[in-house]
PDB file of N, CA and C in Angstrom:
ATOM      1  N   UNK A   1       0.849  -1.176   0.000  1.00  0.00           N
ATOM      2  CA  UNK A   1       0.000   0.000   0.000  1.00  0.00           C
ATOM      3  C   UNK A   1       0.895   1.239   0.000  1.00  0.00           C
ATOM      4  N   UNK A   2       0.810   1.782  -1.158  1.00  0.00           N
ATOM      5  CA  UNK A   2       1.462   3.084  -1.208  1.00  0.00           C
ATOM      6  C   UNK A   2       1.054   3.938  -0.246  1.00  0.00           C
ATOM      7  N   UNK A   3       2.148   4.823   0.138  1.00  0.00           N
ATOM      8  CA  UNK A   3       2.144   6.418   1.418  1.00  0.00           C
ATOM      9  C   UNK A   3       1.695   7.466   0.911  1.00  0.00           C
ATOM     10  N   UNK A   4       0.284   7.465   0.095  1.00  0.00           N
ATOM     11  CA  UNK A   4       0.194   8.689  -0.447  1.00  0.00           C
ATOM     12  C   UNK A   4      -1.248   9.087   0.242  1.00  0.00           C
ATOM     13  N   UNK A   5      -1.374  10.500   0.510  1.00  0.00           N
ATOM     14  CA  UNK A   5      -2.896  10.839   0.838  1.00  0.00           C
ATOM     15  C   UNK A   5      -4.312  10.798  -0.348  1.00  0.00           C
ATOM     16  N   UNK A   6      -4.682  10.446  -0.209  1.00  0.00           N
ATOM     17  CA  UNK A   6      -6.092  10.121  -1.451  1.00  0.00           C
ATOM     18  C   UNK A   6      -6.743  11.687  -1.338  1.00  0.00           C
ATOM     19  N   UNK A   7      -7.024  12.293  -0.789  1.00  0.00           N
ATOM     20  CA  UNK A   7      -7.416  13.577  -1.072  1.00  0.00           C
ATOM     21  C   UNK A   7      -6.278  14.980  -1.365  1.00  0.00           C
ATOM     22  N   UNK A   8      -5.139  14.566  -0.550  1.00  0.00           N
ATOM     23  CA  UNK A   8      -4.005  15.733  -0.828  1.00  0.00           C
ATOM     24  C   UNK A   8      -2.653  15.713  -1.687  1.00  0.00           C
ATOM     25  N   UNK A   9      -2.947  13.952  -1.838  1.00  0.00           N
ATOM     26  CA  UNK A   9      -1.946  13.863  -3.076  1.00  0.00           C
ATOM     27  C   UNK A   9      -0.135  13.728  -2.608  1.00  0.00           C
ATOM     28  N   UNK A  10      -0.402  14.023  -0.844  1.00  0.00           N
ATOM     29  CA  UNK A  10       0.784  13.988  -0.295  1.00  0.00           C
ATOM     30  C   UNK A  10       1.601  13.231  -0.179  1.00  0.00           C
ATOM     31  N   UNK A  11       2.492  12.930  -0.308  1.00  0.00           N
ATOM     32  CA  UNK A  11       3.633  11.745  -0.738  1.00  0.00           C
ATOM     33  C   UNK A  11       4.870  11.671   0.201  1.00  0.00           C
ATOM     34  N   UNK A  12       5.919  10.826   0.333  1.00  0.00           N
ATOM     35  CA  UNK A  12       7.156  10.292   1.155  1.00  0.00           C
ATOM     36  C   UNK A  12       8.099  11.839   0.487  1.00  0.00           C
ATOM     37  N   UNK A  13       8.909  12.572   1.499  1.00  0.00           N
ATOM     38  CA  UNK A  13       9.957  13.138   0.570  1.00  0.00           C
ATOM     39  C   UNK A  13      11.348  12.529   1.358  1.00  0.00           C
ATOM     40  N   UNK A  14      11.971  13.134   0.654  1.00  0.00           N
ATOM     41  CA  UNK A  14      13.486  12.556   0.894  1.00  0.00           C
ATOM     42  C   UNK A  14      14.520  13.519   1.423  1.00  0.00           C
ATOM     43  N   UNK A  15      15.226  13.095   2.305  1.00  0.00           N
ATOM     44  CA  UNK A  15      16.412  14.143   3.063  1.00  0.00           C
ATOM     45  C   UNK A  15      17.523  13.410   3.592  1.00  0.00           C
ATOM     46  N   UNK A  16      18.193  13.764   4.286  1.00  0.00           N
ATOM     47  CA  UNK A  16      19.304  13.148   5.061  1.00  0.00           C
ATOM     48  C   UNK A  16      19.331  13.368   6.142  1.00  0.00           C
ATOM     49  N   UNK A  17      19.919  12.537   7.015  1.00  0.00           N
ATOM     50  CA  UNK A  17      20.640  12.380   8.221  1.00  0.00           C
ATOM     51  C   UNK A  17      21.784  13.061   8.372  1.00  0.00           C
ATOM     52  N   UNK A  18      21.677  14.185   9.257  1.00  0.00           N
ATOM     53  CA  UNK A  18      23.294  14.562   9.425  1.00  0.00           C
ATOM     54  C   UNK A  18      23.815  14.403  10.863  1.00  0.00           C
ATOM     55  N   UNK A  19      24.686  13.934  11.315  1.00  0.00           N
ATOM     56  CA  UNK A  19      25.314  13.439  12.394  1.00  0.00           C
ATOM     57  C   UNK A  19      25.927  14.394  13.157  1.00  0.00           C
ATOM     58  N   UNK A  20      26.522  14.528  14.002  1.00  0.00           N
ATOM     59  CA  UNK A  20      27.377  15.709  14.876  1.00  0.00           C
ATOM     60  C   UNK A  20      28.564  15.597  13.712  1.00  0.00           C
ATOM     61  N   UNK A  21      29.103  15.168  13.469  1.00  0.00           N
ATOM     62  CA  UNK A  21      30.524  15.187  12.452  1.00  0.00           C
ATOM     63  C   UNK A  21      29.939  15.489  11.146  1.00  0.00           C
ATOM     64  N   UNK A  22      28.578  15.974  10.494  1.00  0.00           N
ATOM     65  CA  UNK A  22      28.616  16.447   9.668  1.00  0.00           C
ATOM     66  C   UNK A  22      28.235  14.976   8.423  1.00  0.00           C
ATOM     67  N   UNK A  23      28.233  13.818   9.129  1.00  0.00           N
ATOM     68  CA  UNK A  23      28.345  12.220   7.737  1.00  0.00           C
ATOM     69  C   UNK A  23      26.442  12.689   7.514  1.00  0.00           C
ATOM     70  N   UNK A  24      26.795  12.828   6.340  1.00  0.00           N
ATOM     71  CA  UNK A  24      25.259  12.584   5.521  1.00  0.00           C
ATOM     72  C   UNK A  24      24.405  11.212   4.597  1.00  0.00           C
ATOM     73  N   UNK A  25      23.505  10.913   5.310  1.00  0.00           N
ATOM     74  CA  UNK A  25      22.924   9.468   5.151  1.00  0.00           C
ATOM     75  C   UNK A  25      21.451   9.718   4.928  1.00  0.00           C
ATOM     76  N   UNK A  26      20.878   9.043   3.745  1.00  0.00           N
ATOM     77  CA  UNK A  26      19.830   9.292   2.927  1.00  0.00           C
ATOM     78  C   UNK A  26      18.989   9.154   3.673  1.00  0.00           C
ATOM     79  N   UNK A  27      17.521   9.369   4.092  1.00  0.00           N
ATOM     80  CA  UNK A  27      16.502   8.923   4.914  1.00  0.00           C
ATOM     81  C   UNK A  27      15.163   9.502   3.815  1.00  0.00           C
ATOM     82  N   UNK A  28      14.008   8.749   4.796  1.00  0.00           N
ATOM     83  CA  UNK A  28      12.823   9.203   4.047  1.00  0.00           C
ATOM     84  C   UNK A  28      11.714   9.880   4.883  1.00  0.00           C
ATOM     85  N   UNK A  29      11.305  10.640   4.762  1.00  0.00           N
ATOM     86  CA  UNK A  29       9.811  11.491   5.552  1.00  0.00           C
ATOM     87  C   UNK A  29       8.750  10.645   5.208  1.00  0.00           C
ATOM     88  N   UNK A  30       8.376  10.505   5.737  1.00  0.00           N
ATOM     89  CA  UNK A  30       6.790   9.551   5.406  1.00  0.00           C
ATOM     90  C   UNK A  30       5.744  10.723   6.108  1.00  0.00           C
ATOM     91  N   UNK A  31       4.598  11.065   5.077  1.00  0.00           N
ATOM     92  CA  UNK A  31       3.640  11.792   5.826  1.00  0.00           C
ATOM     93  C   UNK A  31       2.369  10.913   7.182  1.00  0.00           C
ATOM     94  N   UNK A  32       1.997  11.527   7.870  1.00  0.00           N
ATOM     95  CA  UNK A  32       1.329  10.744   8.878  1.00  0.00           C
ATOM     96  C   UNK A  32      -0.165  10.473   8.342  1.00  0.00           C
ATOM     97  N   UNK A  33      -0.324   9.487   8.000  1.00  0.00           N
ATOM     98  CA  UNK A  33      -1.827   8.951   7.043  1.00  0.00           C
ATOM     99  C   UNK A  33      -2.482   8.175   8.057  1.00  0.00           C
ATOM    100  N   UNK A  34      -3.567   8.487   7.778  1.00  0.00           N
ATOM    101  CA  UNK A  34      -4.936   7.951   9.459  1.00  0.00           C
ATOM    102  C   UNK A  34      -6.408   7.456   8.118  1.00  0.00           C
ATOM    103  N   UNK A  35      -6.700   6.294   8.915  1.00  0.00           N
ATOM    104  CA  UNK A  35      -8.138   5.407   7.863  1.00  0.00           C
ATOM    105  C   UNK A  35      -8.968   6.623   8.610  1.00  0.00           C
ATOM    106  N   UNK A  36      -9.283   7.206   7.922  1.00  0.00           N
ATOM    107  CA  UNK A  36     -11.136   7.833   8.149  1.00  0.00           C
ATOM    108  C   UNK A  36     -11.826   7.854   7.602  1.00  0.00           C
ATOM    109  N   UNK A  37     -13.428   7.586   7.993  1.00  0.00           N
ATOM    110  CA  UNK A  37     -14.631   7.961   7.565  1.00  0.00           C
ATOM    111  C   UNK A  37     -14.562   9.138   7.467  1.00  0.00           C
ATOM    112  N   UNK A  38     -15.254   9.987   6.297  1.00  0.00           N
ATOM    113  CA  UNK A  38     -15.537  11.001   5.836  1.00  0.00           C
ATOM    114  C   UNK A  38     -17.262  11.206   5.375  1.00  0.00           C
ATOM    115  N   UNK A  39     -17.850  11.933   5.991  1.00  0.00           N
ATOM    116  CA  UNK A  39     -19.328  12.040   5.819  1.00  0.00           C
ATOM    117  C   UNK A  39     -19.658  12.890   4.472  1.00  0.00           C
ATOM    118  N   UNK A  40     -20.457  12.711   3.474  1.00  0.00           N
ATOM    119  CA  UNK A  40     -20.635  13.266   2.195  1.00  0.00           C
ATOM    120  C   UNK A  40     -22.297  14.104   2.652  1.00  0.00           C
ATOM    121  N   UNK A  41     -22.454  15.457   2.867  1.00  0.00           N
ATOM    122  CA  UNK A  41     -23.404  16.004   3.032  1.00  0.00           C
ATOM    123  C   UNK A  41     -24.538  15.971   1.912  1.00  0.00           C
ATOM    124  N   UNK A  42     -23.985  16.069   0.959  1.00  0.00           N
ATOM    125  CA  UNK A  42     -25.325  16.270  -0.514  1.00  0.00           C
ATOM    126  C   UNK A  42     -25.496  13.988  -0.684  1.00  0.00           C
ATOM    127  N   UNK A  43     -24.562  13.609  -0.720  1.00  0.00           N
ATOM    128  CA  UNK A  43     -24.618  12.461  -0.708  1.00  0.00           C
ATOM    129  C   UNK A  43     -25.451  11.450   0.270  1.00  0.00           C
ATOM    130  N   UNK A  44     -25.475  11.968   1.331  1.00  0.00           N
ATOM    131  CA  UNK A  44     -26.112  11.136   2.978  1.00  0.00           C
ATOM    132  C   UNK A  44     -24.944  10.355   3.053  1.00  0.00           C
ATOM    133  N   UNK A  45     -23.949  10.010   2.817  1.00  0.00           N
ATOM    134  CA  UNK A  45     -23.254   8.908   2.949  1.00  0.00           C
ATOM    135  C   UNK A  45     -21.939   8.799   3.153  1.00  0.00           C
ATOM    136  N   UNK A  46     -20.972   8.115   3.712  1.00  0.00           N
ATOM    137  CA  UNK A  46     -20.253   8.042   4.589  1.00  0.00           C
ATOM    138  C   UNK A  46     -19.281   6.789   3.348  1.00  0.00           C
ATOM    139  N   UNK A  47     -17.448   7.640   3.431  1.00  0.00           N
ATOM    140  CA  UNK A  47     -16.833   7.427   2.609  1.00  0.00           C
ATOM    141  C   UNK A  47     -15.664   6.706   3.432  1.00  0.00           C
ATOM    142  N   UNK A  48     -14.255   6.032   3.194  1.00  0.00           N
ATOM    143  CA  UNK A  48     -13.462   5.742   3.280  1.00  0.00           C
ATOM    144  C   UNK A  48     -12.399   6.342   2.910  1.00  0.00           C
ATOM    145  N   UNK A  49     -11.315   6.719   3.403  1.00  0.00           N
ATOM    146  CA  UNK A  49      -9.657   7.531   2.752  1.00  0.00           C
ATOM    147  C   UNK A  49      -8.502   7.313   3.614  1.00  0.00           C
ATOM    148  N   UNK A  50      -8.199   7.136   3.012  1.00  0.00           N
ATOM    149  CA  UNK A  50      -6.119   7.061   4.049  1.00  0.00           C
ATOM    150  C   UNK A  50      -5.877   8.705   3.599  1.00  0.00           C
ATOM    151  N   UNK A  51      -6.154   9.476   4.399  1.00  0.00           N
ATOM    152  CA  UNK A  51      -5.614  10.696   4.570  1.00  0.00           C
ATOM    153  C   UNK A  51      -4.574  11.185   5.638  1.00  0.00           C
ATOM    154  N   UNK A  52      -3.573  12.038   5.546  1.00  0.00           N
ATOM    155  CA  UNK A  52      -3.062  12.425   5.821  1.00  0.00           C
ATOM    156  C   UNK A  52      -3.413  13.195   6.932  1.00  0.00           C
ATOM    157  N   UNK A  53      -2.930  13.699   7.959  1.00  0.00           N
ATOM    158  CA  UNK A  53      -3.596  14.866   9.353  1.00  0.00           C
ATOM    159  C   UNK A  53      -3.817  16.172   8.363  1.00  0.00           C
ATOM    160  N   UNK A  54      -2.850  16.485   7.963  1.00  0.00           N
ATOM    161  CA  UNK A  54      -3.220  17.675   7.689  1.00  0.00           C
ATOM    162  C   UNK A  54      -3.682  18.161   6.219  1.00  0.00           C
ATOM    163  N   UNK A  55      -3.955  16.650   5.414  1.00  0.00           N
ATOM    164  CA  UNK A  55      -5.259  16.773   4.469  1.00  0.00           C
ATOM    165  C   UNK A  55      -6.447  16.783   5.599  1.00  0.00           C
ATOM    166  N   UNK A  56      -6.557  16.024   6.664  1.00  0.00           N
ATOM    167  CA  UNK A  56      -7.694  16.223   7.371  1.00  0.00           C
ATOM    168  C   UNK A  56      -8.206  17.542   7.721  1.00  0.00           C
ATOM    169  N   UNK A  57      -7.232  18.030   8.233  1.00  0.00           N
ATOM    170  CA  UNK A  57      -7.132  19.508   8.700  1.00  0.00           C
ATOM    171  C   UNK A  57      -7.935  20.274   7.570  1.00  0.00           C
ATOM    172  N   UNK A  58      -7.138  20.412   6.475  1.00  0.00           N
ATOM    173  CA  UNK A  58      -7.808  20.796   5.126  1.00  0.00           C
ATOM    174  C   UNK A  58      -9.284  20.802   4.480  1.00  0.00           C
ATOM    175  N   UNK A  59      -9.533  19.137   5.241  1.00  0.00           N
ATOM    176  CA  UNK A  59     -10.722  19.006   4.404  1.00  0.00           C
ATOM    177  C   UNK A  59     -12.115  20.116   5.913  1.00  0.00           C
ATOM    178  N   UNK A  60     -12.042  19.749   6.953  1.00  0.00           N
ATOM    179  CA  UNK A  60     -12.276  20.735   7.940  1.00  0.00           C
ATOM    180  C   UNK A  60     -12.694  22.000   7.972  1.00  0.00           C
ATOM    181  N   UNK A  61     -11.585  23.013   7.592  1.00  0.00           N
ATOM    182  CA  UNK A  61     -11.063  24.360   7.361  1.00  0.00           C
ATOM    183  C   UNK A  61     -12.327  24.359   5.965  1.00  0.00           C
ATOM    184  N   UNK A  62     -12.332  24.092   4.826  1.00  0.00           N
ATOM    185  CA  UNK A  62     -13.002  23.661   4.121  1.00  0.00           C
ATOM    186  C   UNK A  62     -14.896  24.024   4.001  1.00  0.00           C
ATOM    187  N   UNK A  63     -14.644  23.484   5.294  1.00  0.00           N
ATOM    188  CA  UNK A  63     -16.118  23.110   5.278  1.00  0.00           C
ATOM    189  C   UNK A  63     -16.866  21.620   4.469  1.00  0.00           C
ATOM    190  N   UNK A  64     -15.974  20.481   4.780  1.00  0.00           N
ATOM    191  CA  UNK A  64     -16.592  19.438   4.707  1.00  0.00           C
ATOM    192  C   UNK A  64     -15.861  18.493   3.090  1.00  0.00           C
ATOM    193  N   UNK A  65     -16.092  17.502   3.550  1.00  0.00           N
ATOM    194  CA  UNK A  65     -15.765  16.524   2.094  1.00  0.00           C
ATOM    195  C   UNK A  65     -16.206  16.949   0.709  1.00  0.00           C
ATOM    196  N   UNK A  66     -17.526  17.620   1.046  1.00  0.00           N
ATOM    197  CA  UNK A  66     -18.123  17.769  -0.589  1.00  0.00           C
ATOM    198  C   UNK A  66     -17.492  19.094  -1.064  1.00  0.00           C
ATOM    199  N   UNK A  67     -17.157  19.983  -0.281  1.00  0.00           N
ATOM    200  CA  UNK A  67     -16.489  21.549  -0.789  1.00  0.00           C
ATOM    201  C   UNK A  67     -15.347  21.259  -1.221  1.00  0.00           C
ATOM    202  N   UNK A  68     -14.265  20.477  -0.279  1.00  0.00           N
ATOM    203  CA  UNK A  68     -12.868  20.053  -0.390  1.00  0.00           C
ATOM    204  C   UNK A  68     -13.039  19.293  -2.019  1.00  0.00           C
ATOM    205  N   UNK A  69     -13.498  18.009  -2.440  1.00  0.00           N
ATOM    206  CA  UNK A  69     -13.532  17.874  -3.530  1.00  0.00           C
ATOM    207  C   UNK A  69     -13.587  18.409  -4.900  1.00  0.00           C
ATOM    208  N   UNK A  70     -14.615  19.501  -4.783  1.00  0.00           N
ATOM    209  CA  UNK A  70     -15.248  20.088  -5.817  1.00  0.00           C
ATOM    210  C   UNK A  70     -14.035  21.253  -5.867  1.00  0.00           C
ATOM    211  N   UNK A  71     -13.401  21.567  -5.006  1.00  0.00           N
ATOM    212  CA  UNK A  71     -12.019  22.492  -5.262  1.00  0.00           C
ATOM    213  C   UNK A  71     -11.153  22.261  -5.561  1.00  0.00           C
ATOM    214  N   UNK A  72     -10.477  20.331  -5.231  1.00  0.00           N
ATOM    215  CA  UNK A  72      -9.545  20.115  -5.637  1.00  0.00           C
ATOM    216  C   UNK A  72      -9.458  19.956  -7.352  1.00  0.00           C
ATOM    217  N   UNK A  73      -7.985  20.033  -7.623  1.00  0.00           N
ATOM    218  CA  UNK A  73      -7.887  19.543  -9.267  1.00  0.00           C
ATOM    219  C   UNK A  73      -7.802  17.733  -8.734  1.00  0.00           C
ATOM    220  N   UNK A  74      -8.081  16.976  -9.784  1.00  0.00           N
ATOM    221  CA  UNK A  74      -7.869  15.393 -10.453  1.00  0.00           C
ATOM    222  C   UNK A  74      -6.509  15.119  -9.974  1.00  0.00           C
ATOM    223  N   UNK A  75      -5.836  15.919 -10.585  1.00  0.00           N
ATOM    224  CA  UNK A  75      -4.399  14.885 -10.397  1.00  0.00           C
ATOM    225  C   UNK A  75      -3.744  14.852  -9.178  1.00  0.00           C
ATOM    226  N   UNK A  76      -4.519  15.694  -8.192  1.00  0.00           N
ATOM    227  CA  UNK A  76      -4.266  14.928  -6.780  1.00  0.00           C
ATOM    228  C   UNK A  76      -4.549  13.883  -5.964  1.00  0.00           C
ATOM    229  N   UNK A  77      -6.273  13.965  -6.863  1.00  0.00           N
ATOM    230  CA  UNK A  77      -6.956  12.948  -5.863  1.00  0.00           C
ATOM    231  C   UNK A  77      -6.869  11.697  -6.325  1.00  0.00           C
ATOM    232  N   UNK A  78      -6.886  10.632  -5.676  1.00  0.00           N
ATOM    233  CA  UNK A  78      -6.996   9.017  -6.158  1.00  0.00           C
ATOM    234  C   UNK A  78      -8.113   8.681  -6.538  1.00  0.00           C
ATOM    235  N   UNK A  79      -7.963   7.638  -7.326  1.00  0.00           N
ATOM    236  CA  UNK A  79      -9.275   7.211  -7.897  1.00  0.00           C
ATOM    237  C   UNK A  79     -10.558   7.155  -7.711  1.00  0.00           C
ATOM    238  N   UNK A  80     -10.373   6.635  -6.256  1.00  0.00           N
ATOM    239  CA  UNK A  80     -11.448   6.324  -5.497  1.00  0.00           C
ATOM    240  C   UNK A  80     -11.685   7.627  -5.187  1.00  0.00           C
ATOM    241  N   UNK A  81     -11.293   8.713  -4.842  1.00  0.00           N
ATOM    242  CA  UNK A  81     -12.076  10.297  -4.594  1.00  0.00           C
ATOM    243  C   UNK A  81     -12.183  10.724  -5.618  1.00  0.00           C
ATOM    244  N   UNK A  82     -11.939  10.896  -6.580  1.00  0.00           N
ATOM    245  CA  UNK A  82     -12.543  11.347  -7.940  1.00  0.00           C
ATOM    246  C   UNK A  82     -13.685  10.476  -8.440  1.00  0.00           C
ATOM    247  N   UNK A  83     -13.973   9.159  -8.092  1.00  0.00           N
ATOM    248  CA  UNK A  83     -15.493   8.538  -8.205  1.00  0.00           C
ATOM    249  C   UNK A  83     -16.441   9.598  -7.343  1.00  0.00           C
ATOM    250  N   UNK A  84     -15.746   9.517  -6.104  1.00  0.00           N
ATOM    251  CA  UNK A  84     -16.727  10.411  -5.079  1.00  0.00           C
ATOM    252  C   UNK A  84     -16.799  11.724  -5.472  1.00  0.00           C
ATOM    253  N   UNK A  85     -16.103  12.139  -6.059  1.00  0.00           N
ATOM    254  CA  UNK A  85     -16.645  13.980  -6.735  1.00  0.00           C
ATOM    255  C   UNK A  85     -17.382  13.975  -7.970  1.00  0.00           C
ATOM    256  N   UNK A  86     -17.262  12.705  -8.778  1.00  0.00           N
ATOM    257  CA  UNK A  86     -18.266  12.563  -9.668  1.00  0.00           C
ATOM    258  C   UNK A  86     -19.706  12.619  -9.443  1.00  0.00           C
ATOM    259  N   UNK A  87     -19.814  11.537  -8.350  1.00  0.00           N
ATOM    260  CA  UNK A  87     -21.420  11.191  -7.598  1.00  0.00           C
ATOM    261  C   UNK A  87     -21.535  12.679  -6.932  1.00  0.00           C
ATOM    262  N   UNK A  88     -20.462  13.683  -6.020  1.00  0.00           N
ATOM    263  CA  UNK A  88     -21.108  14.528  -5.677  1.00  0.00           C
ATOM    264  C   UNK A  88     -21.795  15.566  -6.913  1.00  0.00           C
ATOM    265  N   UNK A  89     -20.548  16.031  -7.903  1.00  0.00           N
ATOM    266  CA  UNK A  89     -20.761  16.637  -8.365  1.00  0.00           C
ATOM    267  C   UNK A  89     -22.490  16.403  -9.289  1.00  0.00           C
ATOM    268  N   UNK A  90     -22.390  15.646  -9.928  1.00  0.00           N
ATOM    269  CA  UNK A  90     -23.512  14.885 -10.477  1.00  0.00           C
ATOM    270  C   UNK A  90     -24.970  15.112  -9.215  1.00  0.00           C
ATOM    271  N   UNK A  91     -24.734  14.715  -8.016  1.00  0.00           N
ATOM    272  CA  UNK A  91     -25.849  15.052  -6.943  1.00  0.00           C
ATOM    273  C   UNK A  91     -26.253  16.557  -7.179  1.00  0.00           C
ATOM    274  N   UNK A  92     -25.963  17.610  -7.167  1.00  0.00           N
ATOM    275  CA  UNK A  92     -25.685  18.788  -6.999  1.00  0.00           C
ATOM    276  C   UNK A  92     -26.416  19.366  -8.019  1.00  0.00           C
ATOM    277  N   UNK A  93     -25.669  19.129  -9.721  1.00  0.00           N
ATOM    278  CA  UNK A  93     -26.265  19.334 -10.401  1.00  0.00           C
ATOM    279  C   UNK A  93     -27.476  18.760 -10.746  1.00  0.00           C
ATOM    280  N   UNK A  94     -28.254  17.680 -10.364  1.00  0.00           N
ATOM    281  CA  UNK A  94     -29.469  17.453 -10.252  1.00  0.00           C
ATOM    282  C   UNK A  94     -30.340  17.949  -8.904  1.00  0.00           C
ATOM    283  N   UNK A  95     -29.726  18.630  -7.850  1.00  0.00           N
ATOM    284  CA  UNK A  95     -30.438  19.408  -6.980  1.00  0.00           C
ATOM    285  C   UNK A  95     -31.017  20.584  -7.703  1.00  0.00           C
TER     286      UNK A  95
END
């Protein structure tokens, strides 16, 4: 299972280790990704995501799963949330 956030697109970066003497040794950042339910307001219904804290944070600030979607671009979100902005978007425009 890839380390990436499904709504923020956030990914592993890369840095080093530097020691008191200055020896530099490759390491990796991994962002902190948490399973949550996410509630879809125009939808009634209740979603799944490996998001990140502070995609969580994001989606929050926001005002909810269905705003956060409809703002993001595609090539952040994973598959599975771009199904879910389809069904929202699609809900919406038939409201």
């Amino acid at each position: 299972m890839s380390r990436i956030c499904e709504l923020t697109g956030k990914g592993r970066q890369v840095g080093n280790n530097v020691s008191h003497a200055n020896n530099r040794t490759k390491r990796v950042f991994l962002p902190n990704l948490q399973n949550v339910t996410l509630m879809s307001e125009s939808l009634d219904k209740s979603f799944k995501f490996r998001v990140s804290t502070q995609g969580l944070r994001s989606v929050e600030h926001n005002g909810g799963l269905d705003n956060w979607l409809l703002k993001t671009s595609d090539e952040k979100l994973s598959d599975n949330a771009r199904k879910v902005k389809r069904e929202i978007a699609k809900a919406k425009a038939a409201a």
